[in-house]
Protein backbone atom coordinates (compact mmCIF):
# COMPACT_ATOMS: atom_id res chain seq x y z
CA UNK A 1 203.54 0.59 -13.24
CA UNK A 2 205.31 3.99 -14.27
CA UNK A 3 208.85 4.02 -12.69
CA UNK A 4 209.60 7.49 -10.70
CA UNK A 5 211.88 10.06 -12.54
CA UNK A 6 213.81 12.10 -10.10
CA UNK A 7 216.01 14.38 -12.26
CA UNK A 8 214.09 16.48 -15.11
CA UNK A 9 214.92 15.55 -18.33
CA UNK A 10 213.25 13.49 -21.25
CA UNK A 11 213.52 10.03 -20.10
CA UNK A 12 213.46 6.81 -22.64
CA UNK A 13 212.30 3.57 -21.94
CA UNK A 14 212.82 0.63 -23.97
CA UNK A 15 209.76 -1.80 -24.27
CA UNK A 16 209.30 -5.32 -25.62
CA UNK A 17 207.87 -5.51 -28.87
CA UNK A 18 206.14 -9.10 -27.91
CA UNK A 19 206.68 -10.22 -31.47
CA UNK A 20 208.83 -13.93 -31.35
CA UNK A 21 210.90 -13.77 -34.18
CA UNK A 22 210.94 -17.21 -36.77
CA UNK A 23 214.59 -18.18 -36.58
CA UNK A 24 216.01 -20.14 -39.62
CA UNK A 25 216.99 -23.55 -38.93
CA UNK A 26 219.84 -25.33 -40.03
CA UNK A 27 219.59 -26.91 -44.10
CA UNK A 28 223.20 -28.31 -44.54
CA UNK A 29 225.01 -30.39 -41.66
CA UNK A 30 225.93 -33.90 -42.94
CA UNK A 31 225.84 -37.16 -41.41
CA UNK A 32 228.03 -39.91 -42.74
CA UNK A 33 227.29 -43.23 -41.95
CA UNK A 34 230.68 -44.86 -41.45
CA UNK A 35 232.02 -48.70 -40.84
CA UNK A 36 233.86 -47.58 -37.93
CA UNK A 37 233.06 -43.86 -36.18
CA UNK A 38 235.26 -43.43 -33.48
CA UNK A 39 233.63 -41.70 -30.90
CA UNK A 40 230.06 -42.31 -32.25
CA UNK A 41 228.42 -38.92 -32.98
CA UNK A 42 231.61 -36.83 -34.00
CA UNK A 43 231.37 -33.70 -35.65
CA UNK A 44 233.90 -32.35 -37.86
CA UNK A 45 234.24 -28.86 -39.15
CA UNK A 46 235.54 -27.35 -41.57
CA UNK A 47 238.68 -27.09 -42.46
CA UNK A 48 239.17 -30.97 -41.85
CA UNK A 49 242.74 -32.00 -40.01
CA UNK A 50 243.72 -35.37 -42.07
CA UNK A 51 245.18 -36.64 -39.29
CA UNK A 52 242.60 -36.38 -37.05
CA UNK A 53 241.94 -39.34 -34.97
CA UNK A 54 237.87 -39.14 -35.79
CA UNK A 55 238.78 -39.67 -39.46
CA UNK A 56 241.78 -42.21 -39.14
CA UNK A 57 239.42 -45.52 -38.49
CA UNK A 58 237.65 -44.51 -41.96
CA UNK A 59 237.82 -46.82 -45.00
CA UNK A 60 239.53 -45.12 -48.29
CA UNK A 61 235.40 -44.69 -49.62
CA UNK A 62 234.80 -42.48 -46.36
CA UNK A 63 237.81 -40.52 -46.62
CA UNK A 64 237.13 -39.49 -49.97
CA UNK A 65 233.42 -39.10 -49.34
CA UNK A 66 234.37 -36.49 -46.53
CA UNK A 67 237.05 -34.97 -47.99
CA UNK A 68 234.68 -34.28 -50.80
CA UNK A 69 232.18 -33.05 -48.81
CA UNK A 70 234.46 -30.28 -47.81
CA UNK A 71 235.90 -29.47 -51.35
CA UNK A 72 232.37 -28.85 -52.37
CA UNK A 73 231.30 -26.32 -49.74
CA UNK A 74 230.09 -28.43 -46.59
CA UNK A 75 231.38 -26.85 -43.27
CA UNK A 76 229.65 -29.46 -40.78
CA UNK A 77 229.52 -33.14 -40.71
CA UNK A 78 229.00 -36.46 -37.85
CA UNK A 79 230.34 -39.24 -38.45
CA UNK A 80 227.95 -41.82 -37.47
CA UNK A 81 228.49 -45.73 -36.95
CA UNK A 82 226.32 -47.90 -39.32
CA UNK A 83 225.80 -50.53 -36.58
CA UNK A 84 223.83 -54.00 -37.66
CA UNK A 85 222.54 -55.06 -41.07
CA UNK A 86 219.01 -53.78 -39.70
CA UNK A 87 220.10 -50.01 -39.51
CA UNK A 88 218.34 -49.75 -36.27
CA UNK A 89 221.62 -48.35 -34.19
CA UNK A 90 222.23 -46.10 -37.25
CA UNK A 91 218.86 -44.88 -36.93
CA UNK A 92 219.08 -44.47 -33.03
CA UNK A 93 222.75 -42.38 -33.76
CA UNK A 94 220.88 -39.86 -36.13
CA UNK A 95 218.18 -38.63 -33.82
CA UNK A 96 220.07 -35.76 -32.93
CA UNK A 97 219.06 -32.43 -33.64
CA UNK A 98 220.99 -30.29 -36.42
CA UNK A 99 221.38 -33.11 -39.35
CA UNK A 100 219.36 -32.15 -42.60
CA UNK A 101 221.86 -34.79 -45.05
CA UNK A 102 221.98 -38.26 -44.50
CA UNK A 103 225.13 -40.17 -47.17
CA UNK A 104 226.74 -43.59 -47.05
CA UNK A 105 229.78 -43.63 -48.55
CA UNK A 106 230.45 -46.81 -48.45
CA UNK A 107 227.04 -48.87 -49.36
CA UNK A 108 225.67 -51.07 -52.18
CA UNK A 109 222.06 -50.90 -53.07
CA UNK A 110 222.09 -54.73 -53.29
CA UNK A 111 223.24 -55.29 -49.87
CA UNK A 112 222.86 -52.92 -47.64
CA UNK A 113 218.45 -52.63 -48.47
CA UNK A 114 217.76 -52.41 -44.71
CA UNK A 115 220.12 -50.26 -43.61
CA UNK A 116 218.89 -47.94 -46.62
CA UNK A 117 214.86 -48.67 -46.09
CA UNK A 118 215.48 -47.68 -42.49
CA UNK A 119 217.39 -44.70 -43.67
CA UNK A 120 214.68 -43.32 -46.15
CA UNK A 121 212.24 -43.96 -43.40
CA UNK A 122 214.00 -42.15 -40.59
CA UNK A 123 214.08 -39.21 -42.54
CA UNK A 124 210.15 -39.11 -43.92
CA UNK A 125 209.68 -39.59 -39.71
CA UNK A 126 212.06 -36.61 -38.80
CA UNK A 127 211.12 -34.52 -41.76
CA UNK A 128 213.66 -31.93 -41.79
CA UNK A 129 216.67 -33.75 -43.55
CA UNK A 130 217.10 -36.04 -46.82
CA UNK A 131 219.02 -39.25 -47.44
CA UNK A 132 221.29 -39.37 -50.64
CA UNK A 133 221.89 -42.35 -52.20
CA UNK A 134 223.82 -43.18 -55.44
CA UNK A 135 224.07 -45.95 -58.05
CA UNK A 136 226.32 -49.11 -57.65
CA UNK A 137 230.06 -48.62 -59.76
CA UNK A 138 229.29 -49.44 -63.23
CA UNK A 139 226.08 -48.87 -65.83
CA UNK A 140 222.40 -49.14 -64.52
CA UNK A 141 220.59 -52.12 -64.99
CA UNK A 142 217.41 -51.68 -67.30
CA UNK A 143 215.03 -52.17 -64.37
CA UNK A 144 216.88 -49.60 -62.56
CA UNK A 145 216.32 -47.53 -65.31
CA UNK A 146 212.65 -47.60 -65.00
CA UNK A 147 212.87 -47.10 -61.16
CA UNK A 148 216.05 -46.89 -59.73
CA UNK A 149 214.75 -47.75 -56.16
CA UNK A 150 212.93 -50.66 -56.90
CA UNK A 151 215.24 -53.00 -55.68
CA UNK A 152 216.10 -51.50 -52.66
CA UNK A 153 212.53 -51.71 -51.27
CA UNK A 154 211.97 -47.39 -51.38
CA UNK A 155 209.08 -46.75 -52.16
CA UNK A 156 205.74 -44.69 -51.66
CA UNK A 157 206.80 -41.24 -49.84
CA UNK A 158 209.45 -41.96 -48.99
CA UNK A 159 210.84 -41.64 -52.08
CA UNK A 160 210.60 -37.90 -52.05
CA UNK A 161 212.87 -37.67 -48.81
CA UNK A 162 215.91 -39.52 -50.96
CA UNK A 163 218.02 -37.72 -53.89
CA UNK A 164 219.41 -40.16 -56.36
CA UNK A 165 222.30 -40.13 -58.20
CA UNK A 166 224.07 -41.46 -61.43
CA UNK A 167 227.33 -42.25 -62.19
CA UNK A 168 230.01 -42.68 -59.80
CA UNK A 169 233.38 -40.07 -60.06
CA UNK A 170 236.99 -40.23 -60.42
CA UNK A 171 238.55 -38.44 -57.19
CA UNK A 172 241.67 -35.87 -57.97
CA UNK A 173 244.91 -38.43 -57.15
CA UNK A 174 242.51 -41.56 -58.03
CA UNK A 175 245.49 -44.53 -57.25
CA UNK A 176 247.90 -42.51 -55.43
CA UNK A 177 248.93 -43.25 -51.56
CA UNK A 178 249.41 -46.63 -49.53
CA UNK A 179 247.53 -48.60 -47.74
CA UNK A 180 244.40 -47.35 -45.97
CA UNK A 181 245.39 -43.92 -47.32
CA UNK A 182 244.96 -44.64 -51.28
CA UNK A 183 242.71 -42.72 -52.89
CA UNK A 184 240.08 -45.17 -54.87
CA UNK A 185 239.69 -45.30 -58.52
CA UNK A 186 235.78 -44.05 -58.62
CA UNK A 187 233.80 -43.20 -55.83
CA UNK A 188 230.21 -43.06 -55.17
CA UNK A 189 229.50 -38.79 -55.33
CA UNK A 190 227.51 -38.70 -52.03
CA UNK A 191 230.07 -36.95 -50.49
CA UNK A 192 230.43 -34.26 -52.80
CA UNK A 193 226.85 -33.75 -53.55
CA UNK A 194 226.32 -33.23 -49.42
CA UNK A 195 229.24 -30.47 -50.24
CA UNK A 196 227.15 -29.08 -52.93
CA UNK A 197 223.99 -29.06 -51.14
CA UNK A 198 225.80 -26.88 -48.64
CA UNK A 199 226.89 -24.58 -50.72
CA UNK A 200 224.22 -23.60 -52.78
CA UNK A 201 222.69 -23.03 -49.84
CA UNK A 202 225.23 -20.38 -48.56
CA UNK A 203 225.68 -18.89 -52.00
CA UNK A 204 222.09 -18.67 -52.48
CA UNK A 205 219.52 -20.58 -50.31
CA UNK A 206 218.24 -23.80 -49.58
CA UNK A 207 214.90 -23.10 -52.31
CA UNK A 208 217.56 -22.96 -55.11
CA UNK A 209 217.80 -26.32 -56.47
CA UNK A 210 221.53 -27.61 -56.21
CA UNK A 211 222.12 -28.32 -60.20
CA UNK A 212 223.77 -26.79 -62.94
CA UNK A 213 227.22 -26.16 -60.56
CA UNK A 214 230.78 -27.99 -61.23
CA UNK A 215 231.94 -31.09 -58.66
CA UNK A 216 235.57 -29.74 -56.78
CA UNK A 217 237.76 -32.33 -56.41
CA UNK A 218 237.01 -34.89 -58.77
CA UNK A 219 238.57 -35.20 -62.65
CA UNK A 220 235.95 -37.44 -64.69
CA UNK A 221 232.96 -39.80 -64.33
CA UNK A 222 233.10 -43.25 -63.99
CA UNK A 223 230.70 -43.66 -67.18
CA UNK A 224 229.71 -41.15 -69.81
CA UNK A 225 225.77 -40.76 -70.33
CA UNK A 226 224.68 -39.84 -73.86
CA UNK A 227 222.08 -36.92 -73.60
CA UNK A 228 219.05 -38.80 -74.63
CA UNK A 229 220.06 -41.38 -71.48
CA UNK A 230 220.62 -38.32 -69.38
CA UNK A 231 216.83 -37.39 -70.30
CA UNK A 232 215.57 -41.31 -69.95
CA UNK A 233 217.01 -41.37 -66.37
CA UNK A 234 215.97 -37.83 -65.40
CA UNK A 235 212.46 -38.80 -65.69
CA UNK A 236 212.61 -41.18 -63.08
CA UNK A 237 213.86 -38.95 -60.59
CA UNK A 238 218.15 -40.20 -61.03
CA UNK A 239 220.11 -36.75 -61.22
CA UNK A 240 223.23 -37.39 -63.74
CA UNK A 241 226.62 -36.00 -63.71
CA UNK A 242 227.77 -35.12 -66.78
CA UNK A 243 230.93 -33.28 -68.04
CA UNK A 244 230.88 -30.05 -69.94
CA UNK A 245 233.54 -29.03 -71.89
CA UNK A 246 235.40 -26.64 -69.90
CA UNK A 247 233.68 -27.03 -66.73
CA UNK A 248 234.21 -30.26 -65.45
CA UNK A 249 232.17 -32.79 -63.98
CA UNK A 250 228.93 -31.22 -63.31
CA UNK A 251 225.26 -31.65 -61.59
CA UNK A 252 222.84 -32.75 -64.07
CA UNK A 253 219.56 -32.71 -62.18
CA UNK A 254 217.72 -32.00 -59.45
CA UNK A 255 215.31 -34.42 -58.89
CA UNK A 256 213.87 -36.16 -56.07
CA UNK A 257 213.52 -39.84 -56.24
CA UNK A 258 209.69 -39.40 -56.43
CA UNK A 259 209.56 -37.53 -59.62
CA UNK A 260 208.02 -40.30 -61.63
CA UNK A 261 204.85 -40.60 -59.02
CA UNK A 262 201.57 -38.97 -59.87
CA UNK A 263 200.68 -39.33 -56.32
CA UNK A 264 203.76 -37.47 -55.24
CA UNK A 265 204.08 -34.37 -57.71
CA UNK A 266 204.45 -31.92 -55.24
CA UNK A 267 207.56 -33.20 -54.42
CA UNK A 268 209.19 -33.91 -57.87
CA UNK A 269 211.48 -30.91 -57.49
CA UNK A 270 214.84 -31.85 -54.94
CA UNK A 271 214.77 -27.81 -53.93
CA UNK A 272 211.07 -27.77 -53.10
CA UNK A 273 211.14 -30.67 -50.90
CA UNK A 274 214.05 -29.12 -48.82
CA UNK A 275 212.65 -25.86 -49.19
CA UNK A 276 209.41 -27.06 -46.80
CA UNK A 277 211.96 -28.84 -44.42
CA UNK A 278 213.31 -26.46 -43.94
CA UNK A 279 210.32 -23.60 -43.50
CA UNK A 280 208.46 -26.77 -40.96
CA UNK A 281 211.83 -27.04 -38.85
CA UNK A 282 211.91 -23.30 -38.35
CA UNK A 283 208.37 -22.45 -37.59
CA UNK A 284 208.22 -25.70 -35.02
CA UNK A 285 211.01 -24.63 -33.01
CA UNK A 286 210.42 -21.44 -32.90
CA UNK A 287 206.85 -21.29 -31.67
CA UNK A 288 207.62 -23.49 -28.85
CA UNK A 289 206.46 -20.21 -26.59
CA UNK A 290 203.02 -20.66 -27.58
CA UNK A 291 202.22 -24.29 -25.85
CA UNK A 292 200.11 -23.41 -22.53
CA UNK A 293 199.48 -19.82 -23.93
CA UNK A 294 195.68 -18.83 -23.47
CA UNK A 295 194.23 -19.96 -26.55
CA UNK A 296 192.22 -16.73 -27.70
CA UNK A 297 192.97 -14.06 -30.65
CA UNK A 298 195.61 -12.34 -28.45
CA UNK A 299 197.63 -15.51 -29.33
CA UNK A 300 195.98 -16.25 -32.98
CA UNK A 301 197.26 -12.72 -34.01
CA UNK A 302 201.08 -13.10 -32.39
CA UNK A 303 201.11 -16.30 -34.56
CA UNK A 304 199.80 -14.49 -37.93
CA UNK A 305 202.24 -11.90 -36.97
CA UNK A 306 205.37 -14.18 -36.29
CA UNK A 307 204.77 -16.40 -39.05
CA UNK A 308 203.61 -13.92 -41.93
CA UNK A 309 207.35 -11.82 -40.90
CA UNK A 310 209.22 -14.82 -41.51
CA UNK A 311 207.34 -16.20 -44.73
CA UNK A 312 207.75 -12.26 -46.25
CA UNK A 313 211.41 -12.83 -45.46
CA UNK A 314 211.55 -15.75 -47.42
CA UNK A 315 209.90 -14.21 -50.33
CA UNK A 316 211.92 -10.91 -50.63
CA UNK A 317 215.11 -13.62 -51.10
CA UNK A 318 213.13 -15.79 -53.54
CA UNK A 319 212.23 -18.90 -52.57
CA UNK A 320 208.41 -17.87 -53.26
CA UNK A 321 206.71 -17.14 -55.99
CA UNK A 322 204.14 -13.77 -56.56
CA UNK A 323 204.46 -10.54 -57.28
CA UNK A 324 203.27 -9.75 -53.82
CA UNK A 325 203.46 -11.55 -50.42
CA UNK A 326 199.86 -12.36 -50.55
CA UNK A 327 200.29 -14.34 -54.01
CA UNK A 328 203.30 -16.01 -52.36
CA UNK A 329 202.26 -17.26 -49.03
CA UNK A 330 198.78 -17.46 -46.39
CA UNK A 331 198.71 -17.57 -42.66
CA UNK A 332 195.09 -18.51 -41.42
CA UNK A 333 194.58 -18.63 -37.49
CA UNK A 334 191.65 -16.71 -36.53
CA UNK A 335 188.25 -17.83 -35.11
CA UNK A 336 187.36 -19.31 -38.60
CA UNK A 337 189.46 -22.54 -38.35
CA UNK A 338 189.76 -23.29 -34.72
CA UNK A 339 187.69 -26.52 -33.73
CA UNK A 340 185.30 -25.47 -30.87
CA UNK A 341 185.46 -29.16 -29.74
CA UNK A 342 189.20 -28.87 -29.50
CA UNK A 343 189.39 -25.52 -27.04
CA UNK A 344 193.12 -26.92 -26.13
CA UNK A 345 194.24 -26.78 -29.69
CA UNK A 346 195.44 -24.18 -31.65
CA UNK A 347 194.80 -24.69 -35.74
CA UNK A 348 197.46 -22.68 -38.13
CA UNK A 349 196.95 -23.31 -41.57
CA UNK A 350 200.08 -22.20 -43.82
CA UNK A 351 200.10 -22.08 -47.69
CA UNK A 352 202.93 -21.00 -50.01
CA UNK A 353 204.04 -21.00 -53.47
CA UNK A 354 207.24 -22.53 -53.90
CA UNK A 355 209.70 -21.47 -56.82
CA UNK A 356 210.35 -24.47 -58.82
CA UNK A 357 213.86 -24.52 -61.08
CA UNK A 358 213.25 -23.92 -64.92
CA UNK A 359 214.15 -27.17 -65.94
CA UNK A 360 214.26 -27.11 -69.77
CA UNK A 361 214.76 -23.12 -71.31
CA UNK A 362 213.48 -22.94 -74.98
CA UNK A 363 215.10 -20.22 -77.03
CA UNK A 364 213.33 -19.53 -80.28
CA UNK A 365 215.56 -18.19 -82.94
CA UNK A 366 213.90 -16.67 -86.38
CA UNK A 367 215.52 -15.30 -89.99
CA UNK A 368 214.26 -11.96 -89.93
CA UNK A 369 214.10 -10.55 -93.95
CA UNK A 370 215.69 -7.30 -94.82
């Protein structure tokens, strides 16, 4: 209906575009899983207080763990109680909404397998957020070497929701303090890589896979790895720390734990698995409008629409490969893949290319004659 205009004049009137933009969801809160989390689900921000009472029932591990989450770029964490042996409370404390990294700072792959199985499996039933786990303190045992999960019960698909990681670190002030305030020797990294995670995501993006940067807040490994063991261990999905003259400690792979399946190669790459999190996460909550829509090509078309905006997004900033947006991505929801004996379901089939990290760079070098 046409509104009256009284006064001459040119009159504008702004109109809805009916488009439903694809907001980005979240790729880099942390949840800790603590001993003791006062409070339950707290959230700290960053910059940390020390002496803030969420933080002060924390074993020396956790501290460090958090603290290094923050030195390394993270900006949002929970603290989450680990409950019983089983994991289940843990598991029931993590179904909140904005947590895409999962850490235990405290934990030991040789006794804490069901609080870790139900970990890994939590996160392959959420699917928008990642468990990182590290070795034990010390050198890898051979069978470790050849799967580094093996003992811990991981296995299958779940593998690709978990990031491992190989050797434990030497925090800046390692010894110093009293009491529940002294800094350990060596830490497990967990901590720091959640920091890193975070901000290679805000420096760059979530599809850029979070190697090849420097640890903050740490002064050595626990245990130097010679190259060809930093290849050997790569391989079977463990990501390495290594130092580099000049650089400090630094990121040394990034692998998912699944990178040694067949079954599982779409998932070798750490990047690519959060990269499709992350895209699933922001297309589900953001085409909540649709449910109870009529289901004809009025709503097939706002979909397309919607969907193809925020996928051409995502490849003008990289995360997909092609020279063009139709090499990088499809959106298919038209009449030829609905289900006619389904008329209360809507089918939208998404493909995309994912940019995968150049791994291994060859440079050729050749004499040339005069």
């Amino acid at each position: 209906m046409t509104d009256k205009i009284a006064v001459p004049g040119v009159t504008i009137k702004e109109l809805s575009s009916g488009s439903h933009p694809i907001t980005a969801a979240g790729t880099s809160t942390a949840a800790f899983l603590v001993t003791d989390a006062a409070g339950g689900k707290e959230l700290l921000t960053y910059p940390a207080d020390p002496n803030d009472d969420r933080t002060k029932s924390l074993n020396a591990k956790e501290k460090a763990a958090v603290k290094g989450f923050f030195d390394n770029g993270g900006s949002h964490c929970h603290l989450v109680a680990r409950g019983e042996v089983s994991g289940a409370t843990a598991v029931a404390n993590l179904k909140m909404k904005n947590v895409q990294i999962i850490a235990v700072p405290d934990s030991a792959l040789s006794t804490d397998k069901a609080l870790l199985n139900a970990l890994a499996t939590h996160c392959k039933d959420m699917g928008d957020r990642m468990l990182i786990l590290s070795s034990d303190q010390g050198a890898m045992t051979q069978e470790m070497e050849k799967d580094p999960l093996n003992g811990v019960g991981i296995t299958g698909e779940f593998k690709e929701f978990t990031a491992f990681y190989h050797p434990w670190v030497k925090p800046v002030g390692a010894g110093t303090g009293l009491g529940g305030n002294k800094v350990p020797d060596t830490i497990s990294p967990v901590g720091h890589i959640a920091g890193v995670w975070a901000r290679v995501d805000g420096e760059r993006g979530v599809f850029k896979a979070p190697a090849n940067v420097a640890l903050n807040g740490v002064t050595d490994v626990s245990l130097a790895l010679a190259p060809d063991k930093v290849g050997t261990l790569n391989s079977v999905g463990v990501n390495c720390l290594r130092v580099m003259p000049g650089r400090g400690v630094v990121v040394w792979g990034a692998r998912t734990a699944a990178a040694a399946d067949t079954a599982l190669a779409d998932w070798k790459f750490l990047n690519v698995r959060r990269l499709v999190c992350f895209l699933e996460a922001s297309i589900k909550d953001s085409v909540q409008w649709a449910v109870f829509e009529p289901n004809d090509e009025r709503l097939w078309s706002s979909l397309r629409r919607d969907i193809g905006a925020f996928l051409t997004s995502q490849w003008r900033h990289g995360a997909l490969k092609g020279a063009t947006a139709a090499e990088a991505f499809y959106v298919q929801c038209d009449q030829t893949n609905q289900d006619s004996n389904q008329p209360g379901t809507v089918f939208c089939n998404i493909g995309i290319a994912p940019v995968r990290p150049a791994e291994f760079v060859q440079i050729s070098i050749q004499q040339l004659t005069s």
